[in-house]
Protein backbone atom coordinates (compact mmCIF):
# COMPACT_ATOMS: atom_id res chain seq x y z
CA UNK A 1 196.05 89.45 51.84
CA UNK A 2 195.04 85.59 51.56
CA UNK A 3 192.88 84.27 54.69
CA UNK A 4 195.35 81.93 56.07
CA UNK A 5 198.01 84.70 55.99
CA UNK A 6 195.26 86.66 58.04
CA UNK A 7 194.82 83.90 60.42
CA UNK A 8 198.30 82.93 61.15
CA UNK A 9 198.78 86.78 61.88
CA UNK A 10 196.28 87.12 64.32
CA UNK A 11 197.50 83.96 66.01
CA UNK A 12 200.47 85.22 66.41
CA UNK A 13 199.44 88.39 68.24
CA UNK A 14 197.04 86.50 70.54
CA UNK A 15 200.20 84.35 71.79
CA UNK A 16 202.29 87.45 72.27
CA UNK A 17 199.91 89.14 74.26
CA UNK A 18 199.17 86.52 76.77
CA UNK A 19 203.01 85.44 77.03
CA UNK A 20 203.49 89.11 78.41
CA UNK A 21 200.77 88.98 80.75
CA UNK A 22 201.89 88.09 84.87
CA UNK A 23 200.91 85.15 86.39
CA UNK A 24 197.73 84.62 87.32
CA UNK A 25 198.94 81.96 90.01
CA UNK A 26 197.36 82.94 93.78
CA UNK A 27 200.38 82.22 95.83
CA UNK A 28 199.19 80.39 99.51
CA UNK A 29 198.11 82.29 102.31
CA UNK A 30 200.99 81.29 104.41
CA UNK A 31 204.16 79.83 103.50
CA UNK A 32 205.77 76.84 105.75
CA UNK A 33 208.86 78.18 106.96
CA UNK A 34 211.86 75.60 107.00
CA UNK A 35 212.68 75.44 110.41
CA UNK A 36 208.78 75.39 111.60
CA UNK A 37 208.61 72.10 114.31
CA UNK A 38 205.58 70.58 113.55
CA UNK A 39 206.22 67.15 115.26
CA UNK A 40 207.20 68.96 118.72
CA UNK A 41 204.40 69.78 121.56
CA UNK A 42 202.59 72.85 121.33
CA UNK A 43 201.82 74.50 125.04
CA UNK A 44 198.18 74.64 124.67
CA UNK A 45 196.12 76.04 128.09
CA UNK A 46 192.22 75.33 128.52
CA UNK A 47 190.69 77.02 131.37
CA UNK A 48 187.50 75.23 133.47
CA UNK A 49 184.84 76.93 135.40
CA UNK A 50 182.25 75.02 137.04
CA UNK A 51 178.72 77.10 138.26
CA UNK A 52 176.01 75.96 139.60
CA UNK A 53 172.86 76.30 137.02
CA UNK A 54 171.36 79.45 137.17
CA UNK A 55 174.14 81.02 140.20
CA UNK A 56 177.35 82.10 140.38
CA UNK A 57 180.47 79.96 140.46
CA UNK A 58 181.43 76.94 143.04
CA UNK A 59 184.38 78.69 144.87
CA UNK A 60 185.94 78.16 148.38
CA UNK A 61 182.94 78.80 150.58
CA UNK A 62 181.16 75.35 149.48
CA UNK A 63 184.64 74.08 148.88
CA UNK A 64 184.51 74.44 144.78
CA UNK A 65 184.70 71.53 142.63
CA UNK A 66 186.89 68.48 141.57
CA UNK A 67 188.07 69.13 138.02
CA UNK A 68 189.06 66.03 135.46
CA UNK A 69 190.38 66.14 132.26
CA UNK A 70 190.71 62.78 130.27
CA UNK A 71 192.09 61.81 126.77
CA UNK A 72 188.95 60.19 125.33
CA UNK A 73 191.20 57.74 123.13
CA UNK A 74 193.62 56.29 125.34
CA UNK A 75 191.77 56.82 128.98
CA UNK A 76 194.32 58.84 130.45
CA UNK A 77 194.02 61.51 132.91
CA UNK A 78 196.00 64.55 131.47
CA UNK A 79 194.93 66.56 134.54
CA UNK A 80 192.91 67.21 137.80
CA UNK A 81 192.37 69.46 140.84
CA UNK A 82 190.68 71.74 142.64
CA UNK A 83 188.34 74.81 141.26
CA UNK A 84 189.46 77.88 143.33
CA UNK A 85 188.35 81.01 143.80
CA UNK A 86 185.82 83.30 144.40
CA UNK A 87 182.30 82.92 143.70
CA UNK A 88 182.31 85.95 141.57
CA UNK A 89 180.58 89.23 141.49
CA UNK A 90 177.03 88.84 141.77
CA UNK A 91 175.34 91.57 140.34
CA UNK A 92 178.01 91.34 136.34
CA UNK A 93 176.81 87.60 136.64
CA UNK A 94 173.03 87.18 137.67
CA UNK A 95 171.60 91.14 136.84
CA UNK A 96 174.37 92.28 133.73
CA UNK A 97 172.75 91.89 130.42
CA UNK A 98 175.36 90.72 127.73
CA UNK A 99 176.06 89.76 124.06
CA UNK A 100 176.77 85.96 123.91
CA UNK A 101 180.03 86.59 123.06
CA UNK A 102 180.85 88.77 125.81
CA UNK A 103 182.29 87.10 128.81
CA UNK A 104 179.75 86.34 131.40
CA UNK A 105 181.57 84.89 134.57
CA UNK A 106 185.35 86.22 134.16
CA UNK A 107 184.63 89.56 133.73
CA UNK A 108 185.24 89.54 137.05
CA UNK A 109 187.80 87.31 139.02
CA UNK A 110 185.76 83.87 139.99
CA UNK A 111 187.18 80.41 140.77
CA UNK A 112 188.47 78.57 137.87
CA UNK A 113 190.88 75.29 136.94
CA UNK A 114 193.40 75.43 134.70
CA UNK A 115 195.81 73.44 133.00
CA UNK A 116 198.70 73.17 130.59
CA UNK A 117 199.99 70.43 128.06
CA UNK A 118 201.94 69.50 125.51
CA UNK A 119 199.93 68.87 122.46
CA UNK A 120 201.44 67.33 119.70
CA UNK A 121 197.84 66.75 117.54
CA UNK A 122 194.25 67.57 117.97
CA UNK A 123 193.03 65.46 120.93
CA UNK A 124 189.44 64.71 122.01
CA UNK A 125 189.01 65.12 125.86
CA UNK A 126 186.32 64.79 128.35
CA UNK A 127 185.97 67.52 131.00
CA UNK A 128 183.91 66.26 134.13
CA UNK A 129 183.33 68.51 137.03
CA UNK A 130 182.20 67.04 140.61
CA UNK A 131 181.06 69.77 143.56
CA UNK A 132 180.29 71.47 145.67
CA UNK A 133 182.86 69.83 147.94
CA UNK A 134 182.17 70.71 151.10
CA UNK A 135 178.37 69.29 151.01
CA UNK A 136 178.73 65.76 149.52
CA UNK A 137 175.15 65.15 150.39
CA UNK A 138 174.41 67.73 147.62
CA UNK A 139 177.01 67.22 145.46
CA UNK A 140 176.32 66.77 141.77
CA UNK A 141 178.39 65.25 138.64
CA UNK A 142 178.84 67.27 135.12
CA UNK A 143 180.88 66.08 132.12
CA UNK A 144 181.41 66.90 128.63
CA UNK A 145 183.55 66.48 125.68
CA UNK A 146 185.61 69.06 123.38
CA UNK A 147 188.67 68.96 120.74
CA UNK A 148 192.29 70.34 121.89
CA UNK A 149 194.02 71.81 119.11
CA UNK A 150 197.54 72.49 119.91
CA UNK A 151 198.47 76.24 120.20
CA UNK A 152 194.38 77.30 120.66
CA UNK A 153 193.98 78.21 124.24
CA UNK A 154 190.75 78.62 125.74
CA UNK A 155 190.99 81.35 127.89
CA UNK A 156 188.23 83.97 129.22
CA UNK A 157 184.94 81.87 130.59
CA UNK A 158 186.78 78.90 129.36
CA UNK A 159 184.54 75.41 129.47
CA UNK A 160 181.91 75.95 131.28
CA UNK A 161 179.99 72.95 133.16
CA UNK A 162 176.62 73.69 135.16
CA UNK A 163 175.82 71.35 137.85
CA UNK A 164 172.17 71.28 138.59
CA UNK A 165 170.23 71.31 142.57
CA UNK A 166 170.23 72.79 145.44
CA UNK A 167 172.25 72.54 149.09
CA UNK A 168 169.30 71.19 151.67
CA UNK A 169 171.03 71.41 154.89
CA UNK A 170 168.45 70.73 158.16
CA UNK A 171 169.89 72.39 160.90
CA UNK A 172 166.72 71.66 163.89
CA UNK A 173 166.29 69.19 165.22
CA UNK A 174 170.33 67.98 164.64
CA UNK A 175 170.85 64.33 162.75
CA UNK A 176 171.02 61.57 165.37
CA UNK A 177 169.52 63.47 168.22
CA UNK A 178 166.71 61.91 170.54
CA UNK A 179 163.03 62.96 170.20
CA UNK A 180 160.83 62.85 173.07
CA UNK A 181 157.29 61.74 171.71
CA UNK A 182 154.19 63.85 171.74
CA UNK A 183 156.83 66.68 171.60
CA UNK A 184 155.83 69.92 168.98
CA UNK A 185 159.01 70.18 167.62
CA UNK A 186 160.44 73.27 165.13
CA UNK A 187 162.13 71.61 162.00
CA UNK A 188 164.09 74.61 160.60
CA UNK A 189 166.23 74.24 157.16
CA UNK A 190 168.81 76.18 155.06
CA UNK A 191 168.21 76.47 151.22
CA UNK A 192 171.37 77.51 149.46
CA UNK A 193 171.96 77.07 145.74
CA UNK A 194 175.46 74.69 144.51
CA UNK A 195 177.16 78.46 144.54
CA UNK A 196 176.30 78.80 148.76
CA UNK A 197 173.73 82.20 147.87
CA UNK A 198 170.98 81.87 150.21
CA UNK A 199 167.44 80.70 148.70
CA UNK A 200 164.88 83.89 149.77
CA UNK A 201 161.92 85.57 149.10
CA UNK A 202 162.44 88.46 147.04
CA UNK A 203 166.54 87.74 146.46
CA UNK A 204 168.46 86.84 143.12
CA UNK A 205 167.21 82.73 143.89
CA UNK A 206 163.41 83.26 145.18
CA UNK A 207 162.07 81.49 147.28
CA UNK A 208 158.81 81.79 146.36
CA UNK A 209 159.33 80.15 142.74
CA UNK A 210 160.52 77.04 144.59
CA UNK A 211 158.35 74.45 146.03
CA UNK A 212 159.91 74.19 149.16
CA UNK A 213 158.33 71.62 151.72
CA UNK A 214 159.24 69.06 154.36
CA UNK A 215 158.29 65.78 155.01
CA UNK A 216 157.83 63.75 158.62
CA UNK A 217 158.30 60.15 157.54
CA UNK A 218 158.50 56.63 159.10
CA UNK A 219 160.42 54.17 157.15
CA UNK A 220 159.65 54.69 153.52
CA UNK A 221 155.72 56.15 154.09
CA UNK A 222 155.16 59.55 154.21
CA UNK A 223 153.38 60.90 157.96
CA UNK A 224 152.60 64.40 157.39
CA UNK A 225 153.58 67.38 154.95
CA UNK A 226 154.93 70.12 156.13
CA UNK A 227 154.63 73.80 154.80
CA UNK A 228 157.79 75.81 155.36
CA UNK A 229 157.72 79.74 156.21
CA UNK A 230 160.75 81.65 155.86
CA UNK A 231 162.59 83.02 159.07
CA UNK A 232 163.95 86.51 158.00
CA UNK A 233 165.75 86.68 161.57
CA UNK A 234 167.96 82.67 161.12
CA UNK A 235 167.14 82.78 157.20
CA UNK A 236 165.97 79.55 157.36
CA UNK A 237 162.76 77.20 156.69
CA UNK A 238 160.66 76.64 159.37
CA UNK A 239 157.36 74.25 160.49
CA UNK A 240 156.30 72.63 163.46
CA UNK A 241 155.48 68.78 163.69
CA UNK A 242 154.19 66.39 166.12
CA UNK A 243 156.68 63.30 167.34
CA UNK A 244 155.14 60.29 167.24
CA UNK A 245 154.78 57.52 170.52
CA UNK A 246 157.99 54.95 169.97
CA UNK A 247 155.50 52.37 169.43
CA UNK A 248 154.13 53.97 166.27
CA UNK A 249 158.02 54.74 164.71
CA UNK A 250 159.82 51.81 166.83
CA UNK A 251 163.02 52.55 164.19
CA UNK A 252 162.42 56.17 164.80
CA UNK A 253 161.35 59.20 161.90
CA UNK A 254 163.09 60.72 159.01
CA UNK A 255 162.98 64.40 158.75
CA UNK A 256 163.10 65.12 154.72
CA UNK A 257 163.07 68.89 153.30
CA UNK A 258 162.27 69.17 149.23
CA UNK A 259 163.33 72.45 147.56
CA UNK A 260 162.48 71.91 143.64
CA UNK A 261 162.24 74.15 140.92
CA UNK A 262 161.17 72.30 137.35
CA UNK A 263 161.87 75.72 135.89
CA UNK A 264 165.34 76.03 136.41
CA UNK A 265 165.47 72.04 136.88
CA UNK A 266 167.25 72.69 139.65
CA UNK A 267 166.38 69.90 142.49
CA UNK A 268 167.86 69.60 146.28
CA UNK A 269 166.89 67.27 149.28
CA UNK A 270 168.07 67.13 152.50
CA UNK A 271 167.34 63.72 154.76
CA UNK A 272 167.79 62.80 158.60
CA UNK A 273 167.43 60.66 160.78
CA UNK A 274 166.11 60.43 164.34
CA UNK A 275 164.75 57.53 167.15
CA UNK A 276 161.98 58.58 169.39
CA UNK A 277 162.05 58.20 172.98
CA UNK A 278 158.79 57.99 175.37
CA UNK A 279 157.57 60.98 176.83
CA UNK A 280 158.68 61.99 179.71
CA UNK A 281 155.95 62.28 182.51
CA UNK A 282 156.02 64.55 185.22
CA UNK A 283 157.51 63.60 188.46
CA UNK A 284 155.08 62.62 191.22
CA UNK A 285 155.33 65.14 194.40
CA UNK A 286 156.05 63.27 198.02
C-alpha cells in the first residue's frame, strides 16, 4: 500500500467519525418565549425602614418618619408617606445575635414604607428618610441611592436608612415660663433615643456611656455647667441652678441639655428659653 493511498484512507475515517459525533453546541440557559412583554411595566415593590442608629425602628410613638422616593434622572417623585408601625421587638433587634444575611429588624413586625411601580427599565432612585415626626426639634435627615430592576422586589429588612441623635426634651422649668431671680431652680430632662427608648443607666441605651450635661447660658456665653443625675422615680435628668438678677440676663437665660455619644455618633440637644423676673421680697407686716 503506497503512502498517499494510506493517507487519503485515514482522512477519510477521521471525517466520518467526527460527522457522527452530536453537537457540541451549549444551547442558552433560557430561551425567550414569543409572547414574553418586555416593553410593558414590571410590578416591582421595594420596602423602606427607617431606625434610629443603634435602636429600634421610628414607629407611631415618635410619630415615624417621612419616606421619599425620587427618580434620580428625571427628578420625579415616584412615591412618599408615612413609616408606620411598631417599633419592633426589642430584645430580636438590640440583644439577638445574627448572620448578616439573616433579617435583623423584620423578623418581627416593625414600622415600614412601602411602595409599588411600574418599571419598565432599571431606574436609579434616591431614598431619603426624615423623622422622628413628632419631635421636629430632634428630627434628623437620611438619604441614599440604589438601582430598581423591574420584577426584583426588595422585601424582608428592605432599605434600611439610620438617622443619627438623640430626642432632648426639657420638661422643668417649661419653655417660656417666668423665673424669679436668686431662685434654686431643678432643671429636669428626658433622654430618649430617635426610636422613643428611654436613655438609662444600666438599660439597652446607657446612660452612663453618654456625656450627658446641661448648660445655664445668657445669650451666646456659657454661665455655669451643670452635671445631671438620673431620677429613677420621673426617669429623667436632673441639676439644680441658680437664676440670675434681671439686670445680669436683661433678655433672660437659655436652659441647654447635651446628650452625646462620639461612639455611636449619636448627638441630641435640647434648648429653651426663659426671661427672669426680680425677686420677690417679702411683704412688710402692719
Amino acid at each position: 500500500m503506497s503512502l498517499a493511498f494510506a493517507t487519503a484512507r485515514l482522512l477519510l475515517l477521521c471525517g466520518a467519525a467526527l460527522t457522527s459525533l452530536p453537537c457540541l453546541a451549549i444551547p442558552a440557559e433560557v430561551e425567550l418565549l414569543p409572547n414574553l412583554r418586555l416593553n410593558n411595566p414590571t410590578p416591582t415593590t421595594i420596602l423602606v425602614r427607617v431606625v434610629g442608629h443603634g435602636a429600634m425602628v421610628l414607629g407611631r410613638e415618635v410619630g415615624g418618619a417621612r419616606v421619599t422616593i425620587t427618580d434620580v434622572a428625571t427628578k420625579e417623585i415616584l412615591a412618599t408617606g408615612i413609616q408606620q408601625g411598631e417599633a419592633g421587638d426589642q430584645n430580636q433587634i438590640m440583644r439577638t445575635p445574627r448572620l448578616m444575611e439573616e433579617p435583623h429588624y423584620s423578623s418581627r413586625p416593625a414600622a415600614t414604607f412601602t411602595a409599588t411601580f411600574g418599571l419598565l427599565h432599571p431606574t436609579l432612585v434616591e431614598v431619603t428618610a426624615e423623622g422622628p415626626l413628632a419631635y421636629s426639634a430632634s428630627s434628623q435627615r437620611a438619604s441614599t441611592t440604589v438601582w430598581l430592576v423591574p420584577g426584583q422586589d426588595m422585601t424582608n429588612d428592605g432599605i434600611v436608612l439610620h438617622l443619627y441623635g438623640y430626642i432632648v426634651q426639657i420638661e422643668h422649668p417649661q419653655s417660656g415660663e417666668p423665673l424669679i431671680a436668686k431662685n434654686d431652680v431643678i432643671l429636669r430632662a428626658v433622654v430618649r433615643t430617635l426610636s422613643g427608648a428611654l436613655v438609662r443607666p444600666h438599660g439597652d441605651w446607657d446612660s452612663r456611656k453618654i456625656h450627658i450635661y446641661g448648660e445655664l447660658m445668657i445669650g451666646e456665653r456659657v454661665l455655669e455647667r451643670l452635671q445631671l443625675f438620673y431620677n429613677s422615680d420621673r426617669a429623667s435628668f436632673e441639676a439644680p441652678f441658680f437664676v440670675p438678677i434681671p439686670k445680669d440676663a436683661p433678655d433672660g437665660i437659655t436652659l441647654r441639655v447635651v446628650a452625646a455619644d462620639p461612639s455611636s455618633g449619636n448627638f441630641g440637644v435640647g434648648k429653651a428659653k426663659y426671661p427672669v423676673l426680680n425677686e420677690r421680697l417679702p411683704s412688710k407686716k402692719p
